[in-house]
Protein backbone atom coordinates (compact mmCIF):
# COMPACT_ATOMS: atom_id res chain seq x y z
CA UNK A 1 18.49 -54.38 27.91
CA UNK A 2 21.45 -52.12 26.54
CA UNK A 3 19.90 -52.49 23.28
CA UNK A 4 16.82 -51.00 24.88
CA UNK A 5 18.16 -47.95 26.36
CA UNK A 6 19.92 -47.25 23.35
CA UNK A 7 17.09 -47.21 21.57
CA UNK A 8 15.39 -44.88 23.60
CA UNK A 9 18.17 -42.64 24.08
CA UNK A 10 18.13 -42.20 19.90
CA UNK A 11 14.06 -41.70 20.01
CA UNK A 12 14.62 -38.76 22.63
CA UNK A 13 16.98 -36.72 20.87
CA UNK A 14 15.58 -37.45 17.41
CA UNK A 15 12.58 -36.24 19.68
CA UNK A 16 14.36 -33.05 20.52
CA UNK A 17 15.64 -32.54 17.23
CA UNK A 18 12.35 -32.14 15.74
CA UNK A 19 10.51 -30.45 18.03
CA UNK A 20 13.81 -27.99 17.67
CA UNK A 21 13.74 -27.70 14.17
CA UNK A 22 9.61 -27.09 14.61
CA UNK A 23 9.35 -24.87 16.78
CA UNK A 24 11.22 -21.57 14.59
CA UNK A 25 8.44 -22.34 11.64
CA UNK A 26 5.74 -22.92 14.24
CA UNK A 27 6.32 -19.33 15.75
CA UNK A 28 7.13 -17.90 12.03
CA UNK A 29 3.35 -18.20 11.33
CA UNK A 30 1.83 -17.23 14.49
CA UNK A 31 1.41 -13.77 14.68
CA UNK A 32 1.77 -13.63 18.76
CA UNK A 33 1.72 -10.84 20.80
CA UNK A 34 -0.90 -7.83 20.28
CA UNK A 35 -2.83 -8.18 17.30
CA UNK A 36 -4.81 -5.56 16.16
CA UNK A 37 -6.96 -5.18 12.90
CA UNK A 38 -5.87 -1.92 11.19
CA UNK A 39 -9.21 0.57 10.63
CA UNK A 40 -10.22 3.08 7.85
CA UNK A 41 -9.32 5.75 10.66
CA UNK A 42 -7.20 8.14 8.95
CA UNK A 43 -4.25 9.65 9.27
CA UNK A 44 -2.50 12.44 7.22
CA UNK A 45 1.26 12.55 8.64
CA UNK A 46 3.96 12.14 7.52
CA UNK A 47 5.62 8.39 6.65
CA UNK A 48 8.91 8.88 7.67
CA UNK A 49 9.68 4.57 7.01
CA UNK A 50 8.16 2.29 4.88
CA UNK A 51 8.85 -1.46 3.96
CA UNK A 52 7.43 -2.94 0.87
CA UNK A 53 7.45 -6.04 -1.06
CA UNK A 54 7.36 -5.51 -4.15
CA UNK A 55 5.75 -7.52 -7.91
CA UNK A 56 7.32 -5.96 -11.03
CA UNK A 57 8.63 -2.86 -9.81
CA UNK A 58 5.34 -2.19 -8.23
CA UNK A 59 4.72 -1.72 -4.60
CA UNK A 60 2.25 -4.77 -3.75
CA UNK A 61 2.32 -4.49 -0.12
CA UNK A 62 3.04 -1.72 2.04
CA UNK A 63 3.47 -0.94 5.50
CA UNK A 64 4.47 3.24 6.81
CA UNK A 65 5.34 4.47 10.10
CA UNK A 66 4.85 7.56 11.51
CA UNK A 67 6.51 8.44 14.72
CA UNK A 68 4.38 11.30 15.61
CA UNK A 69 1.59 9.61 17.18
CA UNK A 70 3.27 5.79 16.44
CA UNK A 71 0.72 5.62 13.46
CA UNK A 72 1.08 2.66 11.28
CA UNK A 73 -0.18 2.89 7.81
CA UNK A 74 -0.74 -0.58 5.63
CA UNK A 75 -1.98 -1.06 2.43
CA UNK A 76 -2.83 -4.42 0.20
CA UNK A 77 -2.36 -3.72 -3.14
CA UNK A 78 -3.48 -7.50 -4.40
CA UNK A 79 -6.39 -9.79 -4.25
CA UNK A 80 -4.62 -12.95 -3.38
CA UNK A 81 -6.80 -14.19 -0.11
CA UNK A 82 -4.07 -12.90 2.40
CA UNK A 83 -4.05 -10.06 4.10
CA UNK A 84 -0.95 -7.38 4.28
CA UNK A 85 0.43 -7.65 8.12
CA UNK A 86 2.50 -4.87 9.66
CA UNK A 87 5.02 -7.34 11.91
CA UNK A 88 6.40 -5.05 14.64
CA UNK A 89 8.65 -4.96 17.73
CA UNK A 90 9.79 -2.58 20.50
CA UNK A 91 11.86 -3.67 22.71
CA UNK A 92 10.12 -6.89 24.97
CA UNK A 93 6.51 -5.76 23.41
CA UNK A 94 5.66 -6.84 19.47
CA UNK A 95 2.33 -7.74 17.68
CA UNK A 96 0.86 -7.63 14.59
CA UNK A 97 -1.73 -5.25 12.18
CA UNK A 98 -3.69 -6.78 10.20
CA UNK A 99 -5.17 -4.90 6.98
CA UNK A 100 -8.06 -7.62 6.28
CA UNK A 101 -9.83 -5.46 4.06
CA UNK A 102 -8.57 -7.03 0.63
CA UNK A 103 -7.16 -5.50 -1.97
CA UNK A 104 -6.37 -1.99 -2.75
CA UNK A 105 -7.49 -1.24 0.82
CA UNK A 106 -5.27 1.50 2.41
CA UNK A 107 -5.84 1.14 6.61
CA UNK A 108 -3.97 2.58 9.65
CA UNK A 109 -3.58 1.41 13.11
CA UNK A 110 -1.97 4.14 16.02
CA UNK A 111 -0.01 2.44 18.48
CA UNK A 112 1.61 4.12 22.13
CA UNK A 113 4.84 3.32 22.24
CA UNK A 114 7.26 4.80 24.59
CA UNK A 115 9.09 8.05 23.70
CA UNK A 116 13.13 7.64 22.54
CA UNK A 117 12.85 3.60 21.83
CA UNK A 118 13.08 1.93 18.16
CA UNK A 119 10.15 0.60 16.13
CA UNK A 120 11.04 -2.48 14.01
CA UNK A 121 8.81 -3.35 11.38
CA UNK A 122 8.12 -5.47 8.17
CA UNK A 123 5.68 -6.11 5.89
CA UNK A 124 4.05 -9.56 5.69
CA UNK A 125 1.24 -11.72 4.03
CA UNK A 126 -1.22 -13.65 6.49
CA UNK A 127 -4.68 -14.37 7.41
CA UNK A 128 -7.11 -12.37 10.31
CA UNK A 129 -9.47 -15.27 10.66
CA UNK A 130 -6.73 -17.40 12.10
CA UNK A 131 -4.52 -14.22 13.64
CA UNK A 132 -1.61 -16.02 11.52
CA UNK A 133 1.59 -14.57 9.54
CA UNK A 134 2.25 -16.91 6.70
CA UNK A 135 6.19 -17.85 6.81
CA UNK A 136 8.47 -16.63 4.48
CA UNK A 137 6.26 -14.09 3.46
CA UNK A 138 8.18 -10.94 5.09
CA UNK A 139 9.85 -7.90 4.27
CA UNK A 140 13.26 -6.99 5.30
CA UNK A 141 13.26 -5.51 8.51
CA UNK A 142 12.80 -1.37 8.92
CA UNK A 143 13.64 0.41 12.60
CA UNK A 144 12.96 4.05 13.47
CA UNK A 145 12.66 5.83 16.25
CA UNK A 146 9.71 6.51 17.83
């Protein structure tokens, strides 16, 4: 009988331990939140922040912001079957842009964010067809005003 409980009592937290350890990498690939697929809808302004990642010195991916308006600009710069993601946050509300148009495909996505409040942002890899950011893939973090 004591043996039994025992036993259980090591299955439930070695339970909890996984399902703790899970759950960061589970919501590292979802992309959550709004999702929106960025558009050939173009916009001139000026980038005022940009994160990259970059392959040789060369920008491969890049994502832009531009606070007049909240315009986000991303661009794919390799045909690798993922698609460049613009991962964003201000304050409580975040989502994701997608730039599924493959490589060398510059698109732009305008967002309404409220006036005074930080944009955070990063560039990531991931896939539209499954709305998904591929972990481990990301940029530093960027922030600027909106």
């Amino acid at each position: 009988m004591i043996k039994n409980r025992r036993l259980k009592r090591i299955g439930a937290v070695a339970g909890t331990l996984s399902a703790a350890l899970l759950l960061p990498l589970t919501q590292a690939n979802a992309a959550s939140g709004e999702v929106d697929r960025a558009t050939t809808t173009r916009h001139d302004g000026e980038w005022v922040k940009c994160a990259s990642k970059m392959e040789h010195g060369d920008n491969v991916y890049l994502a832009c912001f531009d606070p007049e308006g909240d315009w986000f600009n991303v661009y794919d710069g390799k045909a690798d079957g993922s698609a460049a993601v613009v991962d964003w946050q201000v304050g409580n509300r975040y989502g994701a842009i997608f730039n599924a148009d493959g490589m060398a495909a510059q698109r732009y996505k305008k967002k309404d964010f409220p006036e005074g409040a930080t944009v955070r942002f990063r560039i990531c890899l991931g896939h539209w067809d499954t709305k998904m950011i591929t972990a481990g893939t990301c940029s530093g973090w960027v922030s600027n005003p909106t």
